[in-house]
C-alpha atoms as a PDB file:
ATOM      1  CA  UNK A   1      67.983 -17.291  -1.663  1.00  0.00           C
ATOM      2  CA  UNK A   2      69.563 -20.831  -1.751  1.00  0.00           C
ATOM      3  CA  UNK A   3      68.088 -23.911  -1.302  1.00  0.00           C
ATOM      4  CA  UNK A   4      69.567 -27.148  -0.732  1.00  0.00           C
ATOM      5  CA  UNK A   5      68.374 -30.476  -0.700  1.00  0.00           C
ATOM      6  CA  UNK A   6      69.374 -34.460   0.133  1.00  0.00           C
ATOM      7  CA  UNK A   7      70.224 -36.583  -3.078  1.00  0.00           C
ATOM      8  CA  UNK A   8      68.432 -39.792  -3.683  1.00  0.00           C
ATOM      9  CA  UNK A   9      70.046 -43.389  -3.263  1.00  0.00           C
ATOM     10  CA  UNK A  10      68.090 -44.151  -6.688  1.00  0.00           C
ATOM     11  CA  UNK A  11      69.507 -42.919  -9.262  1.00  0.00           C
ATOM     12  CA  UNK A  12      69.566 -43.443 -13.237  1.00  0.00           C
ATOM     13  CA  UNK A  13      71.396 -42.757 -16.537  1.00  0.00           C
ATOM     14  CA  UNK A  14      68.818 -39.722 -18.533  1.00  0.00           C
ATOM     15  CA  UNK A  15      70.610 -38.609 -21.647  1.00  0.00           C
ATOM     16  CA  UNK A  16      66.546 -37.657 -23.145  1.00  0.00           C
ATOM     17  CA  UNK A  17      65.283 -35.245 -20.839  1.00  0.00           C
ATOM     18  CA  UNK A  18      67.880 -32.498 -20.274  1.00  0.00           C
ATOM     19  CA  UNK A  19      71.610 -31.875 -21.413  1.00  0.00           C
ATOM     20  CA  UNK A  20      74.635 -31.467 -18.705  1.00  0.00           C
ATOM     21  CA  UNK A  21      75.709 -27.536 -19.047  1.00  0.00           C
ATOM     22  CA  UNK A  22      78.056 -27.355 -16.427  1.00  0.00           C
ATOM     23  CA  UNK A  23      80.710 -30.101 -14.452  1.00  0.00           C
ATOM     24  CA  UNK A  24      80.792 -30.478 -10.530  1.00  0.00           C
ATOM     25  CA  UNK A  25      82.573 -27.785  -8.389  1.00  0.00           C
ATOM     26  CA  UNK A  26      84.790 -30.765  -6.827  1.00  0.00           C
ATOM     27  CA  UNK A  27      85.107 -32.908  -9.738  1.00  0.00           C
ATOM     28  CA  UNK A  28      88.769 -33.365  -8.103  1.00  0.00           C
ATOM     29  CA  UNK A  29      87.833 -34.127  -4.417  1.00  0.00           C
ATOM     30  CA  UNK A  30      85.347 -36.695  -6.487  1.00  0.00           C
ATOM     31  CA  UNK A  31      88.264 -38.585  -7.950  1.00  0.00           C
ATOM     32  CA  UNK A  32      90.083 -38.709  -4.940  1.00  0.00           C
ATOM     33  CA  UNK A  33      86.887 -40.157  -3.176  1.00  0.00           C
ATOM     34  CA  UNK A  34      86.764 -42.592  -6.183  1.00  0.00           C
ATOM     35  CA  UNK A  35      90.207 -43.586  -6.023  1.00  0.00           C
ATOM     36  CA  UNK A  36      89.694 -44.463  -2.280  1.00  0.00           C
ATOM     37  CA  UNK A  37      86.386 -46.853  -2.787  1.00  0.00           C
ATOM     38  CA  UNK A  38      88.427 -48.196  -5.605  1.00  0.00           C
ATOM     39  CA  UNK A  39      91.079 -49.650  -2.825  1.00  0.00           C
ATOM     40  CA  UNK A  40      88.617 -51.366  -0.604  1.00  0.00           C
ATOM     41  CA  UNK A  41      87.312 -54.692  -1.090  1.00  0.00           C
ATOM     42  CA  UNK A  42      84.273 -56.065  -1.338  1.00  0.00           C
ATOM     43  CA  UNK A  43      83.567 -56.664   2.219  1.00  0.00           C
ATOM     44  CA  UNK A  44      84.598 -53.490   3.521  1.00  0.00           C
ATOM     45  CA  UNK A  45      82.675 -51.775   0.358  1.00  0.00           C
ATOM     46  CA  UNK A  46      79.318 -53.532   1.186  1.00  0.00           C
ATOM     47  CA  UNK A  47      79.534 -52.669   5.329  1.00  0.00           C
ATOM     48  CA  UNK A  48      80.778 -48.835   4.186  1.00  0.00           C
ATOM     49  CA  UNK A  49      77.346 -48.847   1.740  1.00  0.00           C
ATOM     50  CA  UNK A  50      75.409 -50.484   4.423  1.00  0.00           C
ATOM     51  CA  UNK A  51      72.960 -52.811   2.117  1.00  0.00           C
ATOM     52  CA  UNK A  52      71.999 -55.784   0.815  1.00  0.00           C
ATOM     53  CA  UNK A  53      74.540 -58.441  -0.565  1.00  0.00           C
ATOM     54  CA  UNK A  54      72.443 -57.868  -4.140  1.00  0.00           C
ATOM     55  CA  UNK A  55      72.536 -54.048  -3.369  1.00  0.00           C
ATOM     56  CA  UNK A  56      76.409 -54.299  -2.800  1.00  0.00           C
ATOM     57  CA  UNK A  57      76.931 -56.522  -5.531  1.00  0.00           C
ATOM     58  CA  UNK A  58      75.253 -54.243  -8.372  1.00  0.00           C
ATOM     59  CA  UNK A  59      77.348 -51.379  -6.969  1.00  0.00           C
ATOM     60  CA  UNK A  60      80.388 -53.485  -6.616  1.00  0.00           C
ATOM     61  CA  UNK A  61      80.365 -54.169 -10.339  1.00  0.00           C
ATOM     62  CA  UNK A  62      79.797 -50.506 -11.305  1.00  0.00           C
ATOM     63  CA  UNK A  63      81.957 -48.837  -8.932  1.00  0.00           C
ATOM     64  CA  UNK A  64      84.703 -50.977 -11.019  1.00  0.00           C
ATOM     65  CA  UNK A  65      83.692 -49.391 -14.432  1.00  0.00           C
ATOM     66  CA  UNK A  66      82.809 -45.975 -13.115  1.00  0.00           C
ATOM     67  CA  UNK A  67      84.143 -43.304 -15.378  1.00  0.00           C
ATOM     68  CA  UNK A  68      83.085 -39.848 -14.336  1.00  0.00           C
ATOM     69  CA  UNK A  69      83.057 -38.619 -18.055  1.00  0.00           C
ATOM     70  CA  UNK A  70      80.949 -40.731 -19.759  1.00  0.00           C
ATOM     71  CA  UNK A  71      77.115 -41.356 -18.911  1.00  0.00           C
ATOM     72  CA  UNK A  72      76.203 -38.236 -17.256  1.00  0.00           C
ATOM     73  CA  UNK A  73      73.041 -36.967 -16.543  1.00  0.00           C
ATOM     74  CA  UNK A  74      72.121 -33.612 -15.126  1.00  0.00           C
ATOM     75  CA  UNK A  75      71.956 -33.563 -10.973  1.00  0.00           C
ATOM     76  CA  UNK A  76      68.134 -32.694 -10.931  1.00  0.00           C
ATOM     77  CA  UNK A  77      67.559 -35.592 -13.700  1.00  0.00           C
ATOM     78  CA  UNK A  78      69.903 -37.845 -12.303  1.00  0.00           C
ATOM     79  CA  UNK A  79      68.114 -38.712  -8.537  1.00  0.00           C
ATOM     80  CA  UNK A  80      64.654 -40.404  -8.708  1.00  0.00           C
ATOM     81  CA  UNK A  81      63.908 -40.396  -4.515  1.00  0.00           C
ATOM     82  CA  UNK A  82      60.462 -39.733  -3.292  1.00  0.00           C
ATOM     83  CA  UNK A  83      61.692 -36.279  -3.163  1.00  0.00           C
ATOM     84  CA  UNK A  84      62.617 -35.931  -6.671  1.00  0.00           C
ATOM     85  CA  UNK A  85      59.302 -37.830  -7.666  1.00  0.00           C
ATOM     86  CA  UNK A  86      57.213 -35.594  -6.642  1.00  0.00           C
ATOM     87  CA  UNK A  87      59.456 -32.219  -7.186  1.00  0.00           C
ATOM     88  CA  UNK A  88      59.014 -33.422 -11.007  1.00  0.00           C
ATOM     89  CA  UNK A  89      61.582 -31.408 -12.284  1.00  0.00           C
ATOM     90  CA  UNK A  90      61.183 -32.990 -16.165  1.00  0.00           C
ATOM     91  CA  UNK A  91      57.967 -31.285 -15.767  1.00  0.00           C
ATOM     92  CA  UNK A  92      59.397 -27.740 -15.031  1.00  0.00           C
ATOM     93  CA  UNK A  93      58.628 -24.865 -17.409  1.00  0.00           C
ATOM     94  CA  UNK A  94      61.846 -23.059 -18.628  1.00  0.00           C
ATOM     95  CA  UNK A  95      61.073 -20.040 -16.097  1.00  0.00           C
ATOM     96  CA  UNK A  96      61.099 -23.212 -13.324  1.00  0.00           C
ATOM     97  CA  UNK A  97      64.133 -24.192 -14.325  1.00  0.00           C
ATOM     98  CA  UNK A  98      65.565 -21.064 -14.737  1.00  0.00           C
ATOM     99  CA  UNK A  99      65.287 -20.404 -10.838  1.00  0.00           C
ATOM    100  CA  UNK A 100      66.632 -24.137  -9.746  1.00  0.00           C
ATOM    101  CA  UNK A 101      69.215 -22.980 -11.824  1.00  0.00           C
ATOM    102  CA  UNK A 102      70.021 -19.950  -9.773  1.00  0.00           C
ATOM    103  CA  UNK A 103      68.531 -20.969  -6.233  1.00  0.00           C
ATOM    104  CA  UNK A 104      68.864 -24.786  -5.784  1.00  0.00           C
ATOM    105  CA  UNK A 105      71.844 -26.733  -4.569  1.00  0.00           C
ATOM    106  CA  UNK A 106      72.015 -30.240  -4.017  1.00  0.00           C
ATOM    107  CA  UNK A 107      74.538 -31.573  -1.690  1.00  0.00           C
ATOM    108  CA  UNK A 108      76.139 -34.989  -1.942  1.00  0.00           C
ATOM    109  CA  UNK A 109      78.598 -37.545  -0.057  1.00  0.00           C
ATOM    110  CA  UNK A 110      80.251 -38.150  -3.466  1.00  0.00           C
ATOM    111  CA  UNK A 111      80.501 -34.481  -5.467  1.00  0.00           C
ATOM    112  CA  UNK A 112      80.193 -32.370  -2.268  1.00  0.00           C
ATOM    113  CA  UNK A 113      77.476 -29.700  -3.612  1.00  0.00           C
ATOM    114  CA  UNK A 114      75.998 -30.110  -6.823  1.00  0.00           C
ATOM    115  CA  UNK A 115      74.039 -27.320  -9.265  1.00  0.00           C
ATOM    116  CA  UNK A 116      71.015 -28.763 -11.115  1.00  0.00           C
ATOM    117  CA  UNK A 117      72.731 -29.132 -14.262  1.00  0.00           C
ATOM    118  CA  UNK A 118      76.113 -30.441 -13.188  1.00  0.00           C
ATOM    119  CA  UNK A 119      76.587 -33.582 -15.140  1.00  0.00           C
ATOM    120  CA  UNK A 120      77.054 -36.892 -12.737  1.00  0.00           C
ATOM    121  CA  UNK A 121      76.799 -40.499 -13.326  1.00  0.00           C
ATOM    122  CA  UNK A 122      75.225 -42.936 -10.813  1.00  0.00           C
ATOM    123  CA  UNK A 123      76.835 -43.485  -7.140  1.00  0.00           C
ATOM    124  CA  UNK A 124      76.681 -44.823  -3.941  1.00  0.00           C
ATOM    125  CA  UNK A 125      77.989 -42.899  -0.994  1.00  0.00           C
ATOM    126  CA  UNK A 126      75.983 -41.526   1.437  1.00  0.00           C
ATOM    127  CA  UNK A 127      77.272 -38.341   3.827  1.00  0.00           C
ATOM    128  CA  UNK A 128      77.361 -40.281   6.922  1.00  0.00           C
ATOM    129  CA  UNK A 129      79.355 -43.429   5.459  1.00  0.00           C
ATOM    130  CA  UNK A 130      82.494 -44.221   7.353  1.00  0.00           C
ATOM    131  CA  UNK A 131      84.828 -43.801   4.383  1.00  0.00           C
ATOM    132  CA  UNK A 132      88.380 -42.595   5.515  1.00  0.00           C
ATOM    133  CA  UNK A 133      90.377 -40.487   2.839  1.00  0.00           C
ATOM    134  CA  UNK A 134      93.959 -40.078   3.734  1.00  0.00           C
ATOM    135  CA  UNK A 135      94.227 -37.643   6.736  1.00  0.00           C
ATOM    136  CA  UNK A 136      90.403 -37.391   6.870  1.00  0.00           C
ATOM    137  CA  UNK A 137      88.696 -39.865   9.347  1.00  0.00           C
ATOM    138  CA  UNK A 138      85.346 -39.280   7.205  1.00  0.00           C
ATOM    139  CA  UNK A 139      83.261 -37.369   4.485  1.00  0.00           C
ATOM    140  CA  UNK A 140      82.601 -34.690   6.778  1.00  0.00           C
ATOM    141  CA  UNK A 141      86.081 -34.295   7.868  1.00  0.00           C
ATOM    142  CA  UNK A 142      87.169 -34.618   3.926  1.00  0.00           C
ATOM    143  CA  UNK A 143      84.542 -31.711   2.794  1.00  0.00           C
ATOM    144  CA  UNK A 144      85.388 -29.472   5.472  1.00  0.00           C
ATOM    145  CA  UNK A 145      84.253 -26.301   4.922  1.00  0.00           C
ATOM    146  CA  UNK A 146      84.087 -26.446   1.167  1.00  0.00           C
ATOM    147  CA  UNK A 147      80.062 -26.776   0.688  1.00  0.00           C
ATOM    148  CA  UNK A 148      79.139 -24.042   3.156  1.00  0.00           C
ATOM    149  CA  UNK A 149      81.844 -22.042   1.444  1.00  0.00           C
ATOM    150  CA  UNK A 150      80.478 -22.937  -2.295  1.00  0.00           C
ATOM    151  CA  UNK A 151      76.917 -22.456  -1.017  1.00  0.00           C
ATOM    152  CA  UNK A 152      76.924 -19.009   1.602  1.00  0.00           C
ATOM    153  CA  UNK A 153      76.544 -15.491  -0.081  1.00  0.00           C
ATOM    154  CA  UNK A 154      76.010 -12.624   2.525  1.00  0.00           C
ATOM    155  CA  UNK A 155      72.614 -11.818   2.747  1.00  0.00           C
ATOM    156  CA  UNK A 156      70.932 -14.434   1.185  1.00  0.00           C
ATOM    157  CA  UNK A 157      69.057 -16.818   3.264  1.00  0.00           C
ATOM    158  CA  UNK A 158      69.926 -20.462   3.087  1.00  0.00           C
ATOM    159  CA  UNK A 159      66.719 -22.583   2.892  1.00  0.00           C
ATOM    160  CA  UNK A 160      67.335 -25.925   4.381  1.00  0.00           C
ATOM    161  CA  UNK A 161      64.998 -28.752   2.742  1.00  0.00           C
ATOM    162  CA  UNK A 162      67.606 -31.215   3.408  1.00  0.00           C
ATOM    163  CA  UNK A 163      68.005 -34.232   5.624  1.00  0.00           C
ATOM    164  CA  UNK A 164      70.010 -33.986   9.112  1.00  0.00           C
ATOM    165  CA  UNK A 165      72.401 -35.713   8.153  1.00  0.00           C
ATOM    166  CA  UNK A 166      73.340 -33.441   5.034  1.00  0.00           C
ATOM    167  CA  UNK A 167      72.247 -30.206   6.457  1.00  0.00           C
ATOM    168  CA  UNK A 168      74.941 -30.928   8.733  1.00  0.00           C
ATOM    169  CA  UNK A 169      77.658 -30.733   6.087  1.00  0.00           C
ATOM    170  CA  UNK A 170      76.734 -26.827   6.146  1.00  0.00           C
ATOM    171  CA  UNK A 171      75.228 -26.266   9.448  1.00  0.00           C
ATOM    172  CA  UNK A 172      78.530 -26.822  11.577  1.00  0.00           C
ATOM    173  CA  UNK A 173      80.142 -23.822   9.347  1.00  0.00           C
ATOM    174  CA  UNK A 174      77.016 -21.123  10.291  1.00  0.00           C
ATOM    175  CA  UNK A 175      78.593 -17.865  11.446  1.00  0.00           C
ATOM    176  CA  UNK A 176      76.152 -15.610  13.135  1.00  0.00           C
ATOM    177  CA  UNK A 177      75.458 -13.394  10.293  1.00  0.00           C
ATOM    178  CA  UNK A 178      73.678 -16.305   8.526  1.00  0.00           C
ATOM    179  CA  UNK A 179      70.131 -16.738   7.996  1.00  0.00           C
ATOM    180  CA  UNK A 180      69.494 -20.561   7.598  1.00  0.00           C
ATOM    181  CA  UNK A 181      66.004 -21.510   8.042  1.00  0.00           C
ATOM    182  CA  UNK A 182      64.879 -25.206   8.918  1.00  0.00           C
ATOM    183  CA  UNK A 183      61.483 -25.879   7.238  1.00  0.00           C
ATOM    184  CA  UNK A 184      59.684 -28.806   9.463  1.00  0.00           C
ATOM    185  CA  UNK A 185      56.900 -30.876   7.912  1.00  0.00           C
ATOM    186  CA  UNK A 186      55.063 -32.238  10.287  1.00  0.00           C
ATOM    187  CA  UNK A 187      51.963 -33.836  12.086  1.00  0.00           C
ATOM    188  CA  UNK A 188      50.914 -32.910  16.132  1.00  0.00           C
ATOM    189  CA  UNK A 189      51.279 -35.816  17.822  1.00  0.00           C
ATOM    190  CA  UNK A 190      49.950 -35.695  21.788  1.00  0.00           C
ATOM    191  CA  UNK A 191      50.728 -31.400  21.624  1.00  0.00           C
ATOM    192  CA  UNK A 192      54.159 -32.092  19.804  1.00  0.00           C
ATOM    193  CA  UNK A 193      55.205 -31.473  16.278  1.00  0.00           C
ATOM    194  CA  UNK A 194      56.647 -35.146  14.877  1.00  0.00           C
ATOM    195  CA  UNK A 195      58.115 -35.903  10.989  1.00  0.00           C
ATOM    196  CA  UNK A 196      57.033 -38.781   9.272  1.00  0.00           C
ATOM    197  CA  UNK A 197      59.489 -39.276   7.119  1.00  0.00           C
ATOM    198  CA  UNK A 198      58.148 -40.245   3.859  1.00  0.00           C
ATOM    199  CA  UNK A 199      55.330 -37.400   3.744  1.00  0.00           C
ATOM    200  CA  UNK A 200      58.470 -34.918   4.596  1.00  0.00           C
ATOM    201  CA  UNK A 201      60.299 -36.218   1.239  1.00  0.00           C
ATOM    202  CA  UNK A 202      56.903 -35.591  -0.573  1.00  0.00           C
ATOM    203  CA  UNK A 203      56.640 -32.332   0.598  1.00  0.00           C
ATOM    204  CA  UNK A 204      59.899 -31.520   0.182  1.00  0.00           C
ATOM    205  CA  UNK A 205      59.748 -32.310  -3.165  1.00  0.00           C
ATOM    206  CA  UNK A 206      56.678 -30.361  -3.683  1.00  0.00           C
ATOM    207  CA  UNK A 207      58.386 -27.157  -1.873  1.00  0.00           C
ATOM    208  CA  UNK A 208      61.517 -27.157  -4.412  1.00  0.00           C
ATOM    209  CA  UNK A 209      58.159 -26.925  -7.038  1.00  0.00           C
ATOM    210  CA  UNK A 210      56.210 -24.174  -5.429  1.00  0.00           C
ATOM    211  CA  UNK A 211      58.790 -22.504  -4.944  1.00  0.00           C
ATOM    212  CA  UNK A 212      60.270 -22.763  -8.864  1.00  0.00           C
ATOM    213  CA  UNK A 213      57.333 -22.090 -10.202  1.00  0.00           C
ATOM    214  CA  UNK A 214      56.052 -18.836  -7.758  1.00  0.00           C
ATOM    215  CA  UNK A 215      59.364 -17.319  -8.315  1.00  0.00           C
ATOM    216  CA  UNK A 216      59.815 -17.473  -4.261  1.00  0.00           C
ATOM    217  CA  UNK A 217      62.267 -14.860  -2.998  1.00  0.00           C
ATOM    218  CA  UNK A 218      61.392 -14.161   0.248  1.00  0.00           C
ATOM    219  CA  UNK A 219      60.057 -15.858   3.271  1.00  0.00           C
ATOM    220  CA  UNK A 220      57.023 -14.396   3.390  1.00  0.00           C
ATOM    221  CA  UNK A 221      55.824 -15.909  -0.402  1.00  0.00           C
ATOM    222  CA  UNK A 222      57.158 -19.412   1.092  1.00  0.00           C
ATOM    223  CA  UNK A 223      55.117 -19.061   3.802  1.00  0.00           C
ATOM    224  CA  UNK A 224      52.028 -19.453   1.134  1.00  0.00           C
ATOM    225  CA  UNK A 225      52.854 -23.083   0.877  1.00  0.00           C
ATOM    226  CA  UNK A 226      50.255 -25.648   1.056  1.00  0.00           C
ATOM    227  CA  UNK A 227      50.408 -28.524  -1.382  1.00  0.00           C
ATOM    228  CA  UNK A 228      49.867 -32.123   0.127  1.00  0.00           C
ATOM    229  CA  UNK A 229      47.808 -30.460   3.024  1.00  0.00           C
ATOM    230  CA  UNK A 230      50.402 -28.902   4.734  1.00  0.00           C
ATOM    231  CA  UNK A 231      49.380 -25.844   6.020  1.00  0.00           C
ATOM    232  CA  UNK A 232      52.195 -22.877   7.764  1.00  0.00           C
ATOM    233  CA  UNK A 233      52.033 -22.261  11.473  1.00  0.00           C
ATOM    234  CA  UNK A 234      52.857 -19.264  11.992  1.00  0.00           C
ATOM    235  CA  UNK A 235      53.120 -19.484  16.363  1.00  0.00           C
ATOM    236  CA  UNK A 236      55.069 -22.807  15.920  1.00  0.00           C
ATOM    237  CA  UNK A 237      57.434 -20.832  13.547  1.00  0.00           C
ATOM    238  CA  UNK A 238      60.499 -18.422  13.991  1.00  0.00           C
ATOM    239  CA  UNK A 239      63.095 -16.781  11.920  1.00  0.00           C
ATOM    240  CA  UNK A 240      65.148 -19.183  11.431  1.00  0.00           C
ATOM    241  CA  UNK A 241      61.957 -22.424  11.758  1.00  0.00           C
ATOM    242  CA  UNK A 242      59.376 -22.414   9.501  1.00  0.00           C
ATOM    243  CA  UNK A 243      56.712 -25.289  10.536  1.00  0.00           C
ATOM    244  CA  UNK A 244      54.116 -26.603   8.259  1.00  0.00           C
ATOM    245  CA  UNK A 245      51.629 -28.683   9.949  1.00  0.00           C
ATOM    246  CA  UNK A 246      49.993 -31.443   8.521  1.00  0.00           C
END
């Protein structure tokens, strides 16, 4: 199975923990990206990052000496969310990180769709940001079809642990012989099922775990998942929904 995931907006420079062993997919669609930020100013940079004036600032001033060669870290080393907190991948035994290796994908505004050990250096560009790339009227527009095509194998199931707004980058390509399953943590609020948002990143994190360390392969073993006291509900679930109540 594949599993794919949000990146963080925190990220950092690790050259201890892990080596790079491989280089992103769409290192070229990444320097064409680069080469666009690198024409706006910094007004239009700051309202496309959507932050702080010290926020924009910091970025401003690296986005200037950004060299996609030098610094890297590995993908799974190189975010430091809530989601990557608690997934605690430095942690990982080499049987762990054998299966990220294999099953996890993380997908990203910047590199498209990123393996674990894909070397990157800190960014900011989120999915959703309005960046416009010749022809392309945004990021989902530039990617196209490229992640879904880089991430779909027939017959695998496609286990979606990340946000809306990057599960969309794959969802829109779905043909019906796909079998991509949401996985909803969540709490019952008045008879309905509703995320909090935080708690989802935790468990999140703690799925990409579980699963790495159980050796998950089919639904069924996922459905075993109850770290943080999330618990599966099996009526609230489908084939293509698996709920985990909190």
């Amino acid at each position: 199975m594949k599993i794919i995931i949000a990146p963080a907006k925190k990220m950092q420079v690790d050259g201890d923990s892990f080596a790079p062993e491989s280089t992103p997919a769409y290192l070229a669609e990444t320097n064409q990206l680069l080469a666009a930020m690198h024409q706006l100013n910094y007004a239009e940079l700051k309202t496309l990052w959507h932050c702080s004036d010290k926020l924009a600032q910091t970025n401003y001033q690296s986005l200037q000496q950004l060299d996609l060669e030098q610094g890297i870290t590995p993908a799974l080393m190189a975010f430091v969310g809530i989601q990557y907190q608690y997934m605690a991948p430095d942690l990982f035994t080499t049987p762990a990180l054998d299966y990220v290796k294999t099953n996890l994908r993380i997908l990203s505004g910047f590199y498209g769709i990123l393996r674990p050990f894909d070397g990157i250096v800190p960014y900011r560009l989120e999915m959703q940001a309005p960046l416009q790339v010749n022809q392309h009227r945004n990021l989902y527009d530039f990617w196209s079809d490229k992640l879904y095509a880089a991430l779909a194998t027939p017959g695998e199931p496609i286990i979606n642990l990340a946000s809306q707004e990057y599960a969309k980058a794959i969802r829109r390509y779905l043909t019906p012989t796909d079998h991509f399953v949401d996985v909803i943590f969540g709490h019952l609020v008045d008879g309905k099922v509703k995320t909090r948002a935080t708690l989802a990143k935790m468990a999140r994190g703690e799925m990409v775990r579980f699963m790495a360390e159980n050796n998950v392969q089919t639904l069924a073993e996922l459905t075993q998942f109850n770290h943080l006291d999330y618990h599966y509900d099996a009526q609230r679930s489908t084939d293509h929904q698996l709920v985990f109540l909190h």
